[in-house]
N, C-alpha and C. Protein backbone atom coordinates (compact mmCIF):
# COMPACT_ATOMS: atom_id res chain seq x y z
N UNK A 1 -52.05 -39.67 17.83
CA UNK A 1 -52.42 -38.60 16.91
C UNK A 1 -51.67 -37.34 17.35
N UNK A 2 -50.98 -36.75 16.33
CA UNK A 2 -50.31 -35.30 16.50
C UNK A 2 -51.23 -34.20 16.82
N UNK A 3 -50.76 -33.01 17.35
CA UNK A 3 -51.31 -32.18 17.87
C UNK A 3 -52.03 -31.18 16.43
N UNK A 4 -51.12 -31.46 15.90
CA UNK A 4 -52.00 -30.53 14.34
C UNK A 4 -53.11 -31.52 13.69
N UNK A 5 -52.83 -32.73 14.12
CA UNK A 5 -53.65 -33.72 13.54
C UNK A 5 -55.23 -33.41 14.58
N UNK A 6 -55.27 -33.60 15.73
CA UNK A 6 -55.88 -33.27 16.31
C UNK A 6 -56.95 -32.08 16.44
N UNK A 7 -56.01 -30.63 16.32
CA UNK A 7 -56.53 -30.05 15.47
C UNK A 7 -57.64 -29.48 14.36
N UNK A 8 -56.51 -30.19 13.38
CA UNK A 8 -57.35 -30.47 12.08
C UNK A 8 -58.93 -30.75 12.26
N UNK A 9 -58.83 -31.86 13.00
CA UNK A 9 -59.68 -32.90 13.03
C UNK A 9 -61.40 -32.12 13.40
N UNK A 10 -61.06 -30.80 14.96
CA UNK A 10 -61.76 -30.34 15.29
C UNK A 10 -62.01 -29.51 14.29
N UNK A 11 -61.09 -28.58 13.67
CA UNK A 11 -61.22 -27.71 12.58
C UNK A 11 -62.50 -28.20 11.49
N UNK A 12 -62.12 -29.48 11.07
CA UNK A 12 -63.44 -30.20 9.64
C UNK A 12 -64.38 -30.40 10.82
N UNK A 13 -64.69 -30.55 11.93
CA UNK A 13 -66.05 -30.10 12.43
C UNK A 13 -66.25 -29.14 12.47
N UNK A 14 -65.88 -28.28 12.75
CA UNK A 14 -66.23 -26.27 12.44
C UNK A 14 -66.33 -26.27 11.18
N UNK A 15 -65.31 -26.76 10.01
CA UNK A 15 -66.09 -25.78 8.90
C UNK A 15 -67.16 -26.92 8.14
N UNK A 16 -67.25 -27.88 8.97
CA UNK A 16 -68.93 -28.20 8.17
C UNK A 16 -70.42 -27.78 8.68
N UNK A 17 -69.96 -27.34 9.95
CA UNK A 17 -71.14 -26.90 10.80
C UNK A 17 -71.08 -25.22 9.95
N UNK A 18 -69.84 -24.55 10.13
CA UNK A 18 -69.79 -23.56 8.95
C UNK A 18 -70.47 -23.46 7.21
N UNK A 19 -70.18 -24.49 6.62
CA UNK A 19 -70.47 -24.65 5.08
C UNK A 19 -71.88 -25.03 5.68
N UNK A 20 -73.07 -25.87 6.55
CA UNK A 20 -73.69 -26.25 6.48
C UNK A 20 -75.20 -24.21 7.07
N UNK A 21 -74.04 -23.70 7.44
CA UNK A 21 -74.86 -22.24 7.67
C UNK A 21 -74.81 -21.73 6.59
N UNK A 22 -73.85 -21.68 5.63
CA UNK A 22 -73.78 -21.30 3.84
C UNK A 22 -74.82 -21.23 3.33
N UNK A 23 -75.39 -20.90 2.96
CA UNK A 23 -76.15 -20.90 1.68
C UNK A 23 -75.81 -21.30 0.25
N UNK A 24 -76.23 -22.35 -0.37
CA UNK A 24 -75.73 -22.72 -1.63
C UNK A 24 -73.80 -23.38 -1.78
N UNK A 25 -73.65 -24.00 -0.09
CA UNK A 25 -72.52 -24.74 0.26
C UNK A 25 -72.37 -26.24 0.52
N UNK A 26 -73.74 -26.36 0.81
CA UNK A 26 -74.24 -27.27 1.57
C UNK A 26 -73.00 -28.63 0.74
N UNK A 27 -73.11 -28.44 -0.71
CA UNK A 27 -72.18 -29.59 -1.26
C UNK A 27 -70.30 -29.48 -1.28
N UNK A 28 -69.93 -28.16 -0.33
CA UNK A 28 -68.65 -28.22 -0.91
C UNK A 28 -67.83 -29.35 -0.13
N UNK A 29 -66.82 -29.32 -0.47
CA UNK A 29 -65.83 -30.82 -0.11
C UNK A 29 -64.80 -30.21 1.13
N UNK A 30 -65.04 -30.41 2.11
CA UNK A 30 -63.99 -29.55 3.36
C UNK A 30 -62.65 -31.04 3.36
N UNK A 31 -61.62 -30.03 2.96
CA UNK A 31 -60.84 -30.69 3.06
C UNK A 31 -59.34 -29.50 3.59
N UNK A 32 -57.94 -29.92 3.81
CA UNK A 32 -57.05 -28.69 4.05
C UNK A 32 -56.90 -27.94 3.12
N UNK A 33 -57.64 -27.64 1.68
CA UNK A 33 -57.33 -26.96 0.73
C UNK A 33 -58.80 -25.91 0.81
N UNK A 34 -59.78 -25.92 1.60
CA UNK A 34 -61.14 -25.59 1.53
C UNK A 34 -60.39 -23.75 2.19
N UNK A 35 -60.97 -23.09 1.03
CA UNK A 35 -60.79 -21.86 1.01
C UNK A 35 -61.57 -21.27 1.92
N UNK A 36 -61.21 -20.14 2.61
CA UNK A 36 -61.98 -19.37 4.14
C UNK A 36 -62.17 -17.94 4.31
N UNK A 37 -60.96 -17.49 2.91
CA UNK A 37 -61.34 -16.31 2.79
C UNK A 37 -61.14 -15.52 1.31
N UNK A 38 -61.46 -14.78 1.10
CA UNK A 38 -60.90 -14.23 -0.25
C UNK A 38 -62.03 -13.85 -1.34
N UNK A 39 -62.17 -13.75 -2.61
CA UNK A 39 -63.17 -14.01 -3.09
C UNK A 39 -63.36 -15.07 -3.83
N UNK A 40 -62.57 -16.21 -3.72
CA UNK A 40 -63.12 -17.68 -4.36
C UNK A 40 -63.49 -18.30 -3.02
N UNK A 41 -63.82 -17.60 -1.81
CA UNK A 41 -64.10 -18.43 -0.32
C UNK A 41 -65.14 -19.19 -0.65
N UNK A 42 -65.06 -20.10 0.12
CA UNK A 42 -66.32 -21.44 0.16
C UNK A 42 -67.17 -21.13 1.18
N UNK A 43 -66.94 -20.13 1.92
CA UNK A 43 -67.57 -19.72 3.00
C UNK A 43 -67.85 -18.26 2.79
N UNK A 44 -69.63 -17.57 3.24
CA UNK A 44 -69.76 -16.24 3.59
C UNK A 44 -69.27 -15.74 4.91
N UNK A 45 -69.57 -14.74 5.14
CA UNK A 45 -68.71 -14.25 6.15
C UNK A 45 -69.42 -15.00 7.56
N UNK A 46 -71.29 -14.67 7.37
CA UNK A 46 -71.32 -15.34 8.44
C UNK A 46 -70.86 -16.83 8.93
N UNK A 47 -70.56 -17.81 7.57
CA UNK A 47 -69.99 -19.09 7.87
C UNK A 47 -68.53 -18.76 8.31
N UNK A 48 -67.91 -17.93 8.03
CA UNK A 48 -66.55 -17.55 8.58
C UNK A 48 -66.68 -17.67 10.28
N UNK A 49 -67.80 -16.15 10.66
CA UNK A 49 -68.15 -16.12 12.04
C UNK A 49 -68.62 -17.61 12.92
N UNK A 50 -69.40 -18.41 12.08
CA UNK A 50 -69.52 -19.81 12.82
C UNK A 50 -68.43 -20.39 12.69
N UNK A 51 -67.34 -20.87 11.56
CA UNK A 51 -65.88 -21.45 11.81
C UNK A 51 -65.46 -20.90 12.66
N UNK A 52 -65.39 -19.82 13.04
CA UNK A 52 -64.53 -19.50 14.52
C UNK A 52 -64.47 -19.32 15.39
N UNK A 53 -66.27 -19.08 15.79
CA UNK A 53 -66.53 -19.23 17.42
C UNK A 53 -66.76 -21.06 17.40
N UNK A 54 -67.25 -22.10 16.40
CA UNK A 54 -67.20 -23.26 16.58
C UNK A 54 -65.95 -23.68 16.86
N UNK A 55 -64.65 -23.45 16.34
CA UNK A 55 -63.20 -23.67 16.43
C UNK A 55 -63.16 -23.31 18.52
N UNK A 56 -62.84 -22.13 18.72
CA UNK A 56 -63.15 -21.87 19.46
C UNK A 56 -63.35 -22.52 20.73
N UNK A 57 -64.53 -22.76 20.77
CA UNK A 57 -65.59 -23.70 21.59
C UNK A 57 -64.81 -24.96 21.86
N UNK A 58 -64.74 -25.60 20.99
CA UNK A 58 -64.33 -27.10 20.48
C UNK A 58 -62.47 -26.96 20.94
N UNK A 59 -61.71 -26.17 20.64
CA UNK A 59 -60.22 -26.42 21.43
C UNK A 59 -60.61 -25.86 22.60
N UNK A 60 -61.10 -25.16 23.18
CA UNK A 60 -61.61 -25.30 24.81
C UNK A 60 -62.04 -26.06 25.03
N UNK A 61 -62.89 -26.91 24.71
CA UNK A 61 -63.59 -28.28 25.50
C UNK A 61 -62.42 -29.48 25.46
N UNK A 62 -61.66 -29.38 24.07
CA UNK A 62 -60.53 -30.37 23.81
C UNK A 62 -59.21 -30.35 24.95
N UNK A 63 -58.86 -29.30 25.30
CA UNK A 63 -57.66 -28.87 25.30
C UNK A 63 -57.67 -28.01 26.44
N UNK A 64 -59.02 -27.46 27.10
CA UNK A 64 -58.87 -26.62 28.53
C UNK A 64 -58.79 -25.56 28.07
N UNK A 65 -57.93 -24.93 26.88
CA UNK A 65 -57.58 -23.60 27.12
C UNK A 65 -58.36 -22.79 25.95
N UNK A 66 -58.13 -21.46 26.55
CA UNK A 66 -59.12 -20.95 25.63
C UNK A 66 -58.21 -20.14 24.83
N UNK A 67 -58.27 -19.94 23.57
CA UNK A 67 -57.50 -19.12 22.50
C UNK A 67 -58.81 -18.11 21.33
N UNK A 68 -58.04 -16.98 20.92
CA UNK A 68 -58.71 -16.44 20.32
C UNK A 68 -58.04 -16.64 18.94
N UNK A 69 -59.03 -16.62 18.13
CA UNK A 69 -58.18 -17.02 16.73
C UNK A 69 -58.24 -15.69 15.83
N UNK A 70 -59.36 -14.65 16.27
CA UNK A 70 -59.19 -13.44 15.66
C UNK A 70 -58.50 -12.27 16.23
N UNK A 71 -57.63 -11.78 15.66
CA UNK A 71 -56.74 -10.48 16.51
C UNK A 71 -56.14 -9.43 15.40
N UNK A 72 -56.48 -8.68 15.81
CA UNK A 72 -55.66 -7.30 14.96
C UNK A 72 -54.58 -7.75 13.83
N UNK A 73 -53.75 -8.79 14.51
CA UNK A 73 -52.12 -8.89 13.87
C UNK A 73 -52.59 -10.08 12.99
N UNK A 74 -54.10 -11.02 12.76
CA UNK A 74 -53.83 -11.70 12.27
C UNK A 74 -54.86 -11.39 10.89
N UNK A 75 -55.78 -9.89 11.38
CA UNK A 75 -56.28 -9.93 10.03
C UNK A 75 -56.14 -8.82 9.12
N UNK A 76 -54.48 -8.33 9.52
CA UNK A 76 -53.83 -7.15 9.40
C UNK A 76 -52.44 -7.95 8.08
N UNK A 77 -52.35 -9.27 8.82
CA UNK A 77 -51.32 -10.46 7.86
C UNK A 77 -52.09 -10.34 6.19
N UNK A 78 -50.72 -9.86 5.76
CA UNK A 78 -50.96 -10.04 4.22
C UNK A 78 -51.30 -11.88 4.15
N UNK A 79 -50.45 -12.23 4.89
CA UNK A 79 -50.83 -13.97 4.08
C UNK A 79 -51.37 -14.42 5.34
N UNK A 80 -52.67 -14.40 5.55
CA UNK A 80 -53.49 -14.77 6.61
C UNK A 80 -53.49 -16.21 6.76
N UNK A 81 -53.55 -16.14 7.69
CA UNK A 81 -53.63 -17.44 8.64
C UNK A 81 -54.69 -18.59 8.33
N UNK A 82 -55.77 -17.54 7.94
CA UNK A 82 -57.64 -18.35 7.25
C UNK A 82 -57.61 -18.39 6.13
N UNK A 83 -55.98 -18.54 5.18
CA UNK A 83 -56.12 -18.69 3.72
C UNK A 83 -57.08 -20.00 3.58
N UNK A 84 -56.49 -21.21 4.50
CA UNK A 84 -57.44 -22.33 3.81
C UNK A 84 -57.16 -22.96 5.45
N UNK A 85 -57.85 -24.00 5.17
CA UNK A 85 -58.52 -25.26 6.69
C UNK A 85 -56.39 -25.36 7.37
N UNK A 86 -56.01 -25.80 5.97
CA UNK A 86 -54.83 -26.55 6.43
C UNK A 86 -53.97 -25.05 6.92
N UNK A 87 -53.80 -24.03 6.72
CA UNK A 87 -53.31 -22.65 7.17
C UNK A 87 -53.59 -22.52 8.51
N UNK A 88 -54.61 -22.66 8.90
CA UNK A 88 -55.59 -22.05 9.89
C UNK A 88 -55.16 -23.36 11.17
N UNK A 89 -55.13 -24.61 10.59
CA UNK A 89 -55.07 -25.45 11.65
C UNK A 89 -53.23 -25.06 12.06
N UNK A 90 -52.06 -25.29 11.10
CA UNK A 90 -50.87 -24.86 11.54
C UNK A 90 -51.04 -23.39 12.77
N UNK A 91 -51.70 -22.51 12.43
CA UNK A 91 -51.71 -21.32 13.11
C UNK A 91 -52.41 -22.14 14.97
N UNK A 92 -53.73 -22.73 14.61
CA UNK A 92 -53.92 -22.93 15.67
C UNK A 92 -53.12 -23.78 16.56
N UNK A 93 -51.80 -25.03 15.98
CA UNK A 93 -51.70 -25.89 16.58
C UNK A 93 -50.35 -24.40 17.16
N UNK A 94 -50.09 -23.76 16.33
CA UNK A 94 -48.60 -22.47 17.36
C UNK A 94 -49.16 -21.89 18.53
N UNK A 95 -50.77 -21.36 18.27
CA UNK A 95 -51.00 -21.03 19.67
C UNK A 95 -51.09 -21.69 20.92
N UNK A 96 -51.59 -23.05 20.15
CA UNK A 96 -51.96 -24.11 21.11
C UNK A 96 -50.48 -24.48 22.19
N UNK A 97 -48.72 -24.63 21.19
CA UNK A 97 -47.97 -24.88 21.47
C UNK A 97 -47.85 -23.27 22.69
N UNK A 98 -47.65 -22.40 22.25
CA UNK A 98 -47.11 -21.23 23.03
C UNK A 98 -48.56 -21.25 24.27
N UNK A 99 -49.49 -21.93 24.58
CA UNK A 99 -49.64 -22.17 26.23
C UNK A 99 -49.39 -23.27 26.22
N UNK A 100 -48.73 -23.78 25.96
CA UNK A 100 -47.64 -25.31 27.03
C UNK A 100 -48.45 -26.11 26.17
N UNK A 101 -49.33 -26.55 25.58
CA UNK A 101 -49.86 -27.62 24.50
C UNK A 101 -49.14 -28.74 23.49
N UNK A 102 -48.74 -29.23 23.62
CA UNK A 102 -47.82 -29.92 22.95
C UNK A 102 -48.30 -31.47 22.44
N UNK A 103 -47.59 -32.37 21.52
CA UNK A 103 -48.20 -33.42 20.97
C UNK A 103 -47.94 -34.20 21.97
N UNK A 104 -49.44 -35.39 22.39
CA UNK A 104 -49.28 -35.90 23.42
C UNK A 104 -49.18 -37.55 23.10
């Protein structure tokens, strides 16, 4: 399994533990097209805040290292990173690569 695959993988456990804090989400379909921010988001903000300390959590336990996925430069990006699942996982698998992380 590839490192974005991998990823991913942790990612659709964050945003169902996310959609499942939603209110009136409980049925959406998490897939790489599942919207994260904007105003057609599938997620409120606090399900935002659980996608990303769950993300978080979960590539530290995976992977050893710890990364922050929120930062000035990334919610300052006109074309953000948390457009959708599949955005967000590419972004995480670059940080993952830039501390030595690579597909194993």
């Amino acid at each position: 399994m590839s490192l974005n695959e991998r990823v991913y993988k942790i990612l659709v456990e964050a945003a169902t533990d996310a959609v499942q804090g939603s209110p009136g989400q409980e049925e959406t379909s998490i897939g790489p097209d599942l919207l994260l921010v904007g105003k057609d988001s599938q997620l409120d903000s606090l399900g935002l805040v659980i996608l990303i300390v769950t993300a978080e959590t979960k590539i530290q336990d995976e992977f050893g290292v710890s990364i922050a996925l929120v930062d000035g430069a990334v919610m300052d990006n006109q074309e953000s990173k948390f457009q959708t699942l599949e955005n967000l996982a590419e972004h995480v698998t670059e940080l993952l690569k830039a501390q030595g992380i690579d597909d194993q």
